[in-house]
PDB file of N, CA and C in Angstrom:
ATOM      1  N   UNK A   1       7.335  26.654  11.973  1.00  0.00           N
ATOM      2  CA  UNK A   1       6.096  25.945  11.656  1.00  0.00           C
ATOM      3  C   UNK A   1       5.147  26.114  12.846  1.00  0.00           C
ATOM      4  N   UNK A   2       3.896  26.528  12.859  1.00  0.00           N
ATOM      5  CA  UNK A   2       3.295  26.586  13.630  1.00  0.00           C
ATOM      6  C   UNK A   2       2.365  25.299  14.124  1.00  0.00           C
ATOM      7  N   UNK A   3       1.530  25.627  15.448  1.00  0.00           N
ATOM      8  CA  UNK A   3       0.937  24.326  15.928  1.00  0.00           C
ATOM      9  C   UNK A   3       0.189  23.515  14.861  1.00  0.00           C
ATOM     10  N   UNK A   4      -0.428  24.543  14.359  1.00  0.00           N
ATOM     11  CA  UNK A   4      -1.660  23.719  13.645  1.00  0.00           C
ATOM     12  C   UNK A   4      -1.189  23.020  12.067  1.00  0.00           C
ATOM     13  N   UNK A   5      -0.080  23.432  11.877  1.00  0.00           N
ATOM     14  CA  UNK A   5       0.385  22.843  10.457  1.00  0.00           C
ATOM     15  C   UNK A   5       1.627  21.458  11.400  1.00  0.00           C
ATOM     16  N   UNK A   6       1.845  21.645  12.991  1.00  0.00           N
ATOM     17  CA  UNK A   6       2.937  20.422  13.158  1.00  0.00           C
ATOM     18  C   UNK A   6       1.694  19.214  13.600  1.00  0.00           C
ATOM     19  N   UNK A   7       0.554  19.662  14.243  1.00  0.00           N
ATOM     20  CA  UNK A   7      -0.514  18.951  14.436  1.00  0.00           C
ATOM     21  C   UNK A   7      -0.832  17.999  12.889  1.00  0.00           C
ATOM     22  N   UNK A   8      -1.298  18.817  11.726  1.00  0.00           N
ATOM     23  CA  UNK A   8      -1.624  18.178  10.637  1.00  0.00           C
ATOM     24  C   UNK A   8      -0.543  17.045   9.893  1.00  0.00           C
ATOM     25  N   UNK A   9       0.619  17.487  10.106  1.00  0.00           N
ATOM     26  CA  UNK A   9       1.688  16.836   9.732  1.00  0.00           C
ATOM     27  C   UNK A   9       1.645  15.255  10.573  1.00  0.00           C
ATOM     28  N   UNK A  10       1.485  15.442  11.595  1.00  0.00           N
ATOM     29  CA  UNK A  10       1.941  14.496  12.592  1.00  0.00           C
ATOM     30  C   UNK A  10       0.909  13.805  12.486  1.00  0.00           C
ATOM     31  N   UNK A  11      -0.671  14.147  12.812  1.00  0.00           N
ATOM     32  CA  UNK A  11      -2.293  13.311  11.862  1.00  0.00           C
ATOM     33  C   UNK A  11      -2.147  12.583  10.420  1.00  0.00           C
ATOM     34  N   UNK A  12      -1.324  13.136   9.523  1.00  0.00           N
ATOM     35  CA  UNK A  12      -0.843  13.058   8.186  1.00  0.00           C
ATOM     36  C   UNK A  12      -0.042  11.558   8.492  1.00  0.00           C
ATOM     37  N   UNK A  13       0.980  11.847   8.707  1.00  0.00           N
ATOM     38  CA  UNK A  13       2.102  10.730   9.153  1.00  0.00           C
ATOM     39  C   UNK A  13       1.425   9.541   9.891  1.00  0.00           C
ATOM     40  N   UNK A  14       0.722   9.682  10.913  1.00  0.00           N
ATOM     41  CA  UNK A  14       0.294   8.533  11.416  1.00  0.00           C
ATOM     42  C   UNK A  14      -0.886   7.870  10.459  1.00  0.00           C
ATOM     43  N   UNK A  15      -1.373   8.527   9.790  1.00  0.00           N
ATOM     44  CA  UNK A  15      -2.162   7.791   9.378  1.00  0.00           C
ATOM     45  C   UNK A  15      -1.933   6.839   7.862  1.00  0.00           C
ATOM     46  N   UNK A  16      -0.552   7.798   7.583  1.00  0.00           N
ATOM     47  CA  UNK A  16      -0.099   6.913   6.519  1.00  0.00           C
ATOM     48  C   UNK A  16       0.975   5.950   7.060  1.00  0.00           C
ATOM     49  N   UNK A  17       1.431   5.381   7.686  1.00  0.00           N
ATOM     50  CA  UNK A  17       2.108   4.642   8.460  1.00  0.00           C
ATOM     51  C   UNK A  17       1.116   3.514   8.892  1.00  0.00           C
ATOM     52  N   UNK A  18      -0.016   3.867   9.257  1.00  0.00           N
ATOM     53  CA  UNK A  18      -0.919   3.044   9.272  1.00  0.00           C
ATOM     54  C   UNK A  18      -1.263   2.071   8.195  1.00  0.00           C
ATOM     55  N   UNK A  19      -1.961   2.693   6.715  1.00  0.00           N
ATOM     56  CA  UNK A  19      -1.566   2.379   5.923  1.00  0.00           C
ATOM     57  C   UNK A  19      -0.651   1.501   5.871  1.00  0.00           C
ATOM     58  N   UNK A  20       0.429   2.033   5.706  1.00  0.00           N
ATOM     59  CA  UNK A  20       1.851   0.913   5.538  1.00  0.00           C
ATOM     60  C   UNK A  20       1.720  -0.462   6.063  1.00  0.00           C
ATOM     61  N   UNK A  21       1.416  -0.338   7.009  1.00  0.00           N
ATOM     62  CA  UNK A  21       1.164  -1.466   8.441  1.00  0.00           C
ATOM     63  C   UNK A  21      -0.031  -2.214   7.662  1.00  0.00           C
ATOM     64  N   UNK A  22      -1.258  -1.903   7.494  1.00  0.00           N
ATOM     65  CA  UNK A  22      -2.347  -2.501   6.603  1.00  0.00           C
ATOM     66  C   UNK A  22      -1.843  -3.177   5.929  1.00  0.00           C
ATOM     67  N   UNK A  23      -1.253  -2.619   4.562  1.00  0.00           N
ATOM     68  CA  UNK A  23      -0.990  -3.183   3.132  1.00  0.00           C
ATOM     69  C   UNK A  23       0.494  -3.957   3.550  1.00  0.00           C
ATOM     70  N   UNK A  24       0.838  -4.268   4.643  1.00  0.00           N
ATOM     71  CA  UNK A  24       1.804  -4.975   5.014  1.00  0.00           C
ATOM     72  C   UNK A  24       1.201  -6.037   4.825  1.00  0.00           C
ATOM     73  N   UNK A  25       0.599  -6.184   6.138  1.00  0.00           N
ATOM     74  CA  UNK A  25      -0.263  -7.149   6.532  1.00  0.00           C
ATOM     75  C   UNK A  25      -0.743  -7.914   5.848  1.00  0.00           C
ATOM     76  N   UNK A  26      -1.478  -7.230   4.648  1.00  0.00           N
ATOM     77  CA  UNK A  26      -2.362  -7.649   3.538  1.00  0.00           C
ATOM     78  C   UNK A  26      -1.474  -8.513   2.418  1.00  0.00           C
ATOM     79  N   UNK A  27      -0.235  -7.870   2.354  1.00  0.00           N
ATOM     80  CA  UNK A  27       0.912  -9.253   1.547  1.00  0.00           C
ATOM     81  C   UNK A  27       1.490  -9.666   1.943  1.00  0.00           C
ATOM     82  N   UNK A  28       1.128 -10.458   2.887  1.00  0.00           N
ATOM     83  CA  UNK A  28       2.176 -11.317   3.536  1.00  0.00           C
ATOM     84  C   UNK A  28       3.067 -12.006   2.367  1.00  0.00           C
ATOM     85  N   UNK A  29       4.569 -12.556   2.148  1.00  0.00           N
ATOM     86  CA  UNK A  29       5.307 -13.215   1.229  1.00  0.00           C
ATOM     87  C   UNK A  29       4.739 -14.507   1.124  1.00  0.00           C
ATOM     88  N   UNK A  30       4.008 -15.234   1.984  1.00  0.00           N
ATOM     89  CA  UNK A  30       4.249 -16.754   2.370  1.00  0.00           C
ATOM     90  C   UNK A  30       2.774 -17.016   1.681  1.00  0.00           C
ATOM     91  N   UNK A  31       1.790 -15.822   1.306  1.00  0.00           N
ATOM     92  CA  UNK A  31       0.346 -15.805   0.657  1.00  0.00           C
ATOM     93  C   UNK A  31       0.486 -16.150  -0.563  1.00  0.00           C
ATOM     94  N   UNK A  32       1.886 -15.685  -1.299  1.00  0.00           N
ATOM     95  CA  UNK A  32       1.981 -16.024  -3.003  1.00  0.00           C
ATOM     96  C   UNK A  32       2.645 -16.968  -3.224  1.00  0.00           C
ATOM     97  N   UNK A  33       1.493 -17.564  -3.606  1.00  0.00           N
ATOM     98  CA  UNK A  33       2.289 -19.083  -4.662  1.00  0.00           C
ATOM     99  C   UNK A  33       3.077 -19.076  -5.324  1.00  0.00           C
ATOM    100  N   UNK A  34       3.892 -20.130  -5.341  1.00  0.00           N
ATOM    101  CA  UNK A  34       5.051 -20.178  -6.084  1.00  0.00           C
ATOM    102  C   UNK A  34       4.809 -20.735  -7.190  1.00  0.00           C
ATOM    103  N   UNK A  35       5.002 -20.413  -9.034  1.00  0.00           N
ATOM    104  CA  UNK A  35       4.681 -21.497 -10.147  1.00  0.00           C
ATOM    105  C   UNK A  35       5.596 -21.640 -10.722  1.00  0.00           C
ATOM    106  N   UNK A  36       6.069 -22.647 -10.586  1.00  0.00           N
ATOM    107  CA  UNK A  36       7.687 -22.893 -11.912  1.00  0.00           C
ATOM    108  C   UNK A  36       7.121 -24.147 -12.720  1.00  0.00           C
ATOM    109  N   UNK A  37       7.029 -23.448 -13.971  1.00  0.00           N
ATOM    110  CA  UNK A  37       6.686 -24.538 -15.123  1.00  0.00           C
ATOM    111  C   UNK A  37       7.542 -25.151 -15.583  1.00  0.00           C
ATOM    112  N   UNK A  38       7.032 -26.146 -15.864  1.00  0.00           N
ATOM    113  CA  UNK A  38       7.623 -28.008 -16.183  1.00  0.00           C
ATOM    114  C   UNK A  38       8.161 -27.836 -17.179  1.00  0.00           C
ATOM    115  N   UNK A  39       8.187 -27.151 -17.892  1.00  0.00           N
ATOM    116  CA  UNK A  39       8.925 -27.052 -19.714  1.00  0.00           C
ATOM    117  C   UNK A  39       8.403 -26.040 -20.250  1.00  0.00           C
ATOM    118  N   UNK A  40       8.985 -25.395 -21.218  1.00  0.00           N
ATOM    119  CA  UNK A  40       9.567 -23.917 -21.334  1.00  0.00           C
ATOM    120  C   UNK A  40       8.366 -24.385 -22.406  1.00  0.00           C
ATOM    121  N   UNK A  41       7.490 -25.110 -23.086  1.00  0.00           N
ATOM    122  CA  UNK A  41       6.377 -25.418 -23.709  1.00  0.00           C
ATOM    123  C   UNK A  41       5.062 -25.070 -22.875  1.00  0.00           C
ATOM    124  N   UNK A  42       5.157 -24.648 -21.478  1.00  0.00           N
ATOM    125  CA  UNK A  42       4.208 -25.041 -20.544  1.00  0.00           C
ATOM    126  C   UNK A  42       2.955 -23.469 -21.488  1.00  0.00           C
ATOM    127  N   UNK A  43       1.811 -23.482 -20.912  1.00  0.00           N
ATOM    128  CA  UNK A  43       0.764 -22.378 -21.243  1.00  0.00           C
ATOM    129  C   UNK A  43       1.353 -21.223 -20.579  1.00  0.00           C
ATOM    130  N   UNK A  44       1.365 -20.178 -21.286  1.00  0.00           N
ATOM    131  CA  UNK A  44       1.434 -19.297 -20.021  1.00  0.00           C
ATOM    132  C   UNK A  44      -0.247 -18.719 -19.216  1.00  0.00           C
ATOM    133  N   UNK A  45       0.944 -18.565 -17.995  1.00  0.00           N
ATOM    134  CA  UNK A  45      -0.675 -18.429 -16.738  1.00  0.00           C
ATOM    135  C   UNK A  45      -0.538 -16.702 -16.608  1.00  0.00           C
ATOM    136  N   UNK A  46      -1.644 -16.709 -15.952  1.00  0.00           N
ATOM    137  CA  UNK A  46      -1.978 -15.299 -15.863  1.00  0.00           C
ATOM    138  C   UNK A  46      -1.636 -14.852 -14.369  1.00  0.00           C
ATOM    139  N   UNK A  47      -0.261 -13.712 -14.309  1.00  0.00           N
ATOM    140  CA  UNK A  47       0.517 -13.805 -12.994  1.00  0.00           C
ATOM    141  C   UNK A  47      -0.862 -13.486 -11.858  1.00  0.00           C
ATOM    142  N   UNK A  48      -0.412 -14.290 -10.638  1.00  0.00           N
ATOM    143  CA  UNK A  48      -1.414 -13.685  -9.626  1.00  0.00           C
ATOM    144  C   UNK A  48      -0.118 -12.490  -8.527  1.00  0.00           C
ATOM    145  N   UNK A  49      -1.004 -11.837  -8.211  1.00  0.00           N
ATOM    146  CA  UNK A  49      -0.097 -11.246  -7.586  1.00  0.00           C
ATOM    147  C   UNK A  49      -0.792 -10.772  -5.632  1.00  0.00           C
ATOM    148  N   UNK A  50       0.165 -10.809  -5.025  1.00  0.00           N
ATOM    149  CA  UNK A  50      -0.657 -10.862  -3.564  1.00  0.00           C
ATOM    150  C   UNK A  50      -1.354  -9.768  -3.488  1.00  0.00           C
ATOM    151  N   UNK A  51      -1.807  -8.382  -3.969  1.00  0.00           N
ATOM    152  CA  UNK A  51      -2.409  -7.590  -3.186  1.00  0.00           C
ATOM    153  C   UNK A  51      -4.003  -7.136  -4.228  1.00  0.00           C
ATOM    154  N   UNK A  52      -4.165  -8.548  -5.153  1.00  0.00           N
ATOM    155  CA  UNK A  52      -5.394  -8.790  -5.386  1.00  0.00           C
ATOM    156  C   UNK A  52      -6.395  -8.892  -4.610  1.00  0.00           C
ATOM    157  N   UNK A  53      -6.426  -9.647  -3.561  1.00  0.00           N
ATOM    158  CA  UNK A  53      -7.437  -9.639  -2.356  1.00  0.00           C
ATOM    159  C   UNK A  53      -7.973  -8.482  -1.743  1.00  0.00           C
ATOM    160  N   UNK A  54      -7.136  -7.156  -2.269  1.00  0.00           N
ATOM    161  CA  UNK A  54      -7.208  -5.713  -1.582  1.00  0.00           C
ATOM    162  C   UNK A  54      -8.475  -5.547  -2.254  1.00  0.00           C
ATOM    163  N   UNK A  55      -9.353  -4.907  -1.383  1.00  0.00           N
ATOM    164  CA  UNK A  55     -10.105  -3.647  -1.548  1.00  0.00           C
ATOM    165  C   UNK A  55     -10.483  -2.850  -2.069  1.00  0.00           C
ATOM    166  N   UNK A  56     -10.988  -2.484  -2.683  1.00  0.00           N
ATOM    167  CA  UNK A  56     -10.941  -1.089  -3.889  1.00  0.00           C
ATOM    168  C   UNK A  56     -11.037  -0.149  -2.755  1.00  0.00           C
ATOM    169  N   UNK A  57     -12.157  -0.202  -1.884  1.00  0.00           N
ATOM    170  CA  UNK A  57     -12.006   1.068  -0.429  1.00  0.00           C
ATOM    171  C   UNK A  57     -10.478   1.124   0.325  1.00  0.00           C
ATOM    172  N   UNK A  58      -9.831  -0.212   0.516  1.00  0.00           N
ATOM    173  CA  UNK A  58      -8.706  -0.010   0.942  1.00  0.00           C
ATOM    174  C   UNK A  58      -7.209   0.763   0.314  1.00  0.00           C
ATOM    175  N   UNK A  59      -7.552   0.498  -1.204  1.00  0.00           N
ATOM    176  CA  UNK A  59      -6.568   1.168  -1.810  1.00  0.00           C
ATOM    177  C   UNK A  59      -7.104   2.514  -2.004  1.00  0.00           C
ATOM    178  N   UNK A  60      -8.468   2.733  -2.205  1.00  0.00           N
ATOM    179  CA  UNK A  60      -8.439   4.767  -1.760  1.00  0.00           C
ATOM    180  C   UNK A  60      -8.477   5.142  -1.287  1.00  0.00           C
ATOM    181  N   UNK A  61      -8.587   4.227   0.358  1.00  0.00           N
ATOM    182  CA  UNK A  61      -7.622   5.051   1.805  1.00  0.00           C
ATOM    183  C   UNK A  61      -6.614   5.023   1.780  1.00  0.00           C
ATOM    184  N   UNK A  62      -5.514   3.979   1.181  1.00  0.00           N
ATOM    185  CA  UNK A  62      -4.331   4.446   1.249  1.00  0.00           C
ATOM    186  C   UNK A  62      -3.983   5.431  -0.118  1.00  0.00           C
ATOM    187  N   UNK A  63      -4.489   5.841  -0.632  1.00  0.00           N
ATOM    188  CA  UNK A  63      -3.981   6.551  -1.940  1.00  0.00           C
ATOM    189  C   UNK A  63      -4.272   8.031  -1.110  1.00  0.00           C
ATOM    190  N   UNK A  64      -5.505   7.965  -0.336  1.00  0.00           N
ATOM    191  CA  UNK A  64      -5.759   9.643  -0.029  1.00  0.00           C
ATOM    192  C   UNK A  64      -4.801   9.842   1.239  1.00  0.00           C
ATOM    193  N   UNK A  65      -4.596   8.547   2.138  1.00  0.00           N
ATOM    194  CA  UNK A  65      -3.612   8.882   2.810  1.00  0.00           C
ATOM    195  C   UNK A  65      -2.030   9.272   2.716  1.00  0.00           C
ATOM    196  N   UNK A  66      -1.863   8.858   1.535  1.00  0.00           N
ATOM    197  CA  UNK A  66      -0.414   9.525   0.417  1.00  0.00           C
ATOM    198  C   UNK A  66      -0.567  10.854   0.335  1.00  0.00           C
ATOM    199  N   UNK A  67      -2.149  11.094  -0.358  1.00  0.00           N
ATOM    200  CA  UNK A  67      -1.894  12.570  -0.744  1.00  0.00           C
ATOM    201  C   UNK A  67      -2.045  13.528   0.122  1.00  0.00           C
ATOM    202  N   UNK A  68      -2.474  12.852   1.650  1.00  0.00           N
ATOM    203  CA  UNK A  68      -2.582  14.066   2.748  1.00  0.00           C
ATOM    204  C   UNK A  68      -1.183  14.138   2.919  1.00  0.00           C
ATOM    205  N   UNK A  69      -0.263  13.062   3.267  1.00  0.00           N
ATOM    206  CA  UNK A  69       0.849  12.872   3.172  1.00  0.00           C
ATOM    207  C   UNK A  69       1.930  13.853   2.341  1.00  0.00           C
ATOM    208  N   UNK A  70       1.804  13.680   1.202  1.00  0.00           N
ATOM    209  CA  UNK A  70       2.367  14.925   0.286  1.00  0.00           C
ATOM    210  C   UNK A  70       1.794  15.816   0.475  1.00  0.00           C
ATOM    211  N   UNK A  71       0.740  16.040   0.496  1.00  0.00           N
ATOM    212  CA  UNK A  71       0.274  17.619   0.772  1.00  0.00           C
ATOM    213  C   UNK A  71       0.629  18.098   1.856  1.00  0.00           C
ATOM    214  N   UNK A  72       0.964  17.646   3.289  1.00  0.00           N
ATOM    215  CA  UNK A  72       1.779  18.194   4.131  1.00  0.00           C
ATOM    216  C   UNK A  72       2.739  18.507   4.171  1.00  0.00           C
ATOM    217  N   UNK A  73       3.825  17.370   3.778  1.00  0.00           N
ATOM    218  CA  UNK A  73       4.824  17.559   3.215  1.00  0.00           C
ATOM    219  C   UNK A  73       5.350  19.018   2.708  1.00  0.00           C
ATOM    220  N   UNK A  74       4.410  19.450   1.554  1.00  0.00           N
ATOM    221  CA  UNK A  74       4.644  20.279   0.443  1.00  0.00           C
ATOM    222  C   UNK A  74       4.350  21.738   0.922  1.00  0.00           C
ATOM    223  N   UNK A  75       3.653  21.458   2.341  1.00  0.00           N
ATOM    224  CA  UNK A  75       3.158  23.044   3.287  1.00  0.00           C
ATOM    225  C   UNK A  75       4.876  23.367   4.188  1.00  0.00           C
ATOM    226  N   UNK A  76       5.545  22.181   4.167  1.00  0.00           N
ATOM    227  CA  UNK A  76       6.590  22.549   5.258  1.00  0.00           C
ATOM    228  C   UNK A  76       7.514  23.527   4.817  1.00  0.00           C
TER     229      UNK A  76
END
């Protein structure tokens, strides 16, 4: 493998790791409410889920940071 494809790899990797670290961050466990209904009669609710608060810009940096990700990958 030469420099410039272990360079891209290694730019690739950190930046999706980064990522990772973000969308960590961003769901913390202790952010989602807990709902246990009172009787199996109860309404049903509409699930919330923690990584609603995300971004639409944040999830297509991490989506393009996947695909630099695989696309390096797929040069090795």
């Amino acid at each position: 493998m030469d420099h410039n494809q272990q360079e891209l790899r290694r730019v690739a990797e950190q930046a999706f790791l980064e990522s990772l670290d973000q969308l960590s961050a961003s769901i913390q466990p202790s952010e989602v409410p807990v709902v246990v209904p009172s009787s199996s009669n109860a309404a049903p609710t509409e699930p919330t889920a923690p990584f609603c608060n995300i971004s639409l810009d944040a999830w297509e940096e991490a989506a393009a940071d996947i695909e630099a990700f695989m696309k390096a990958r797929e040069q090795e």
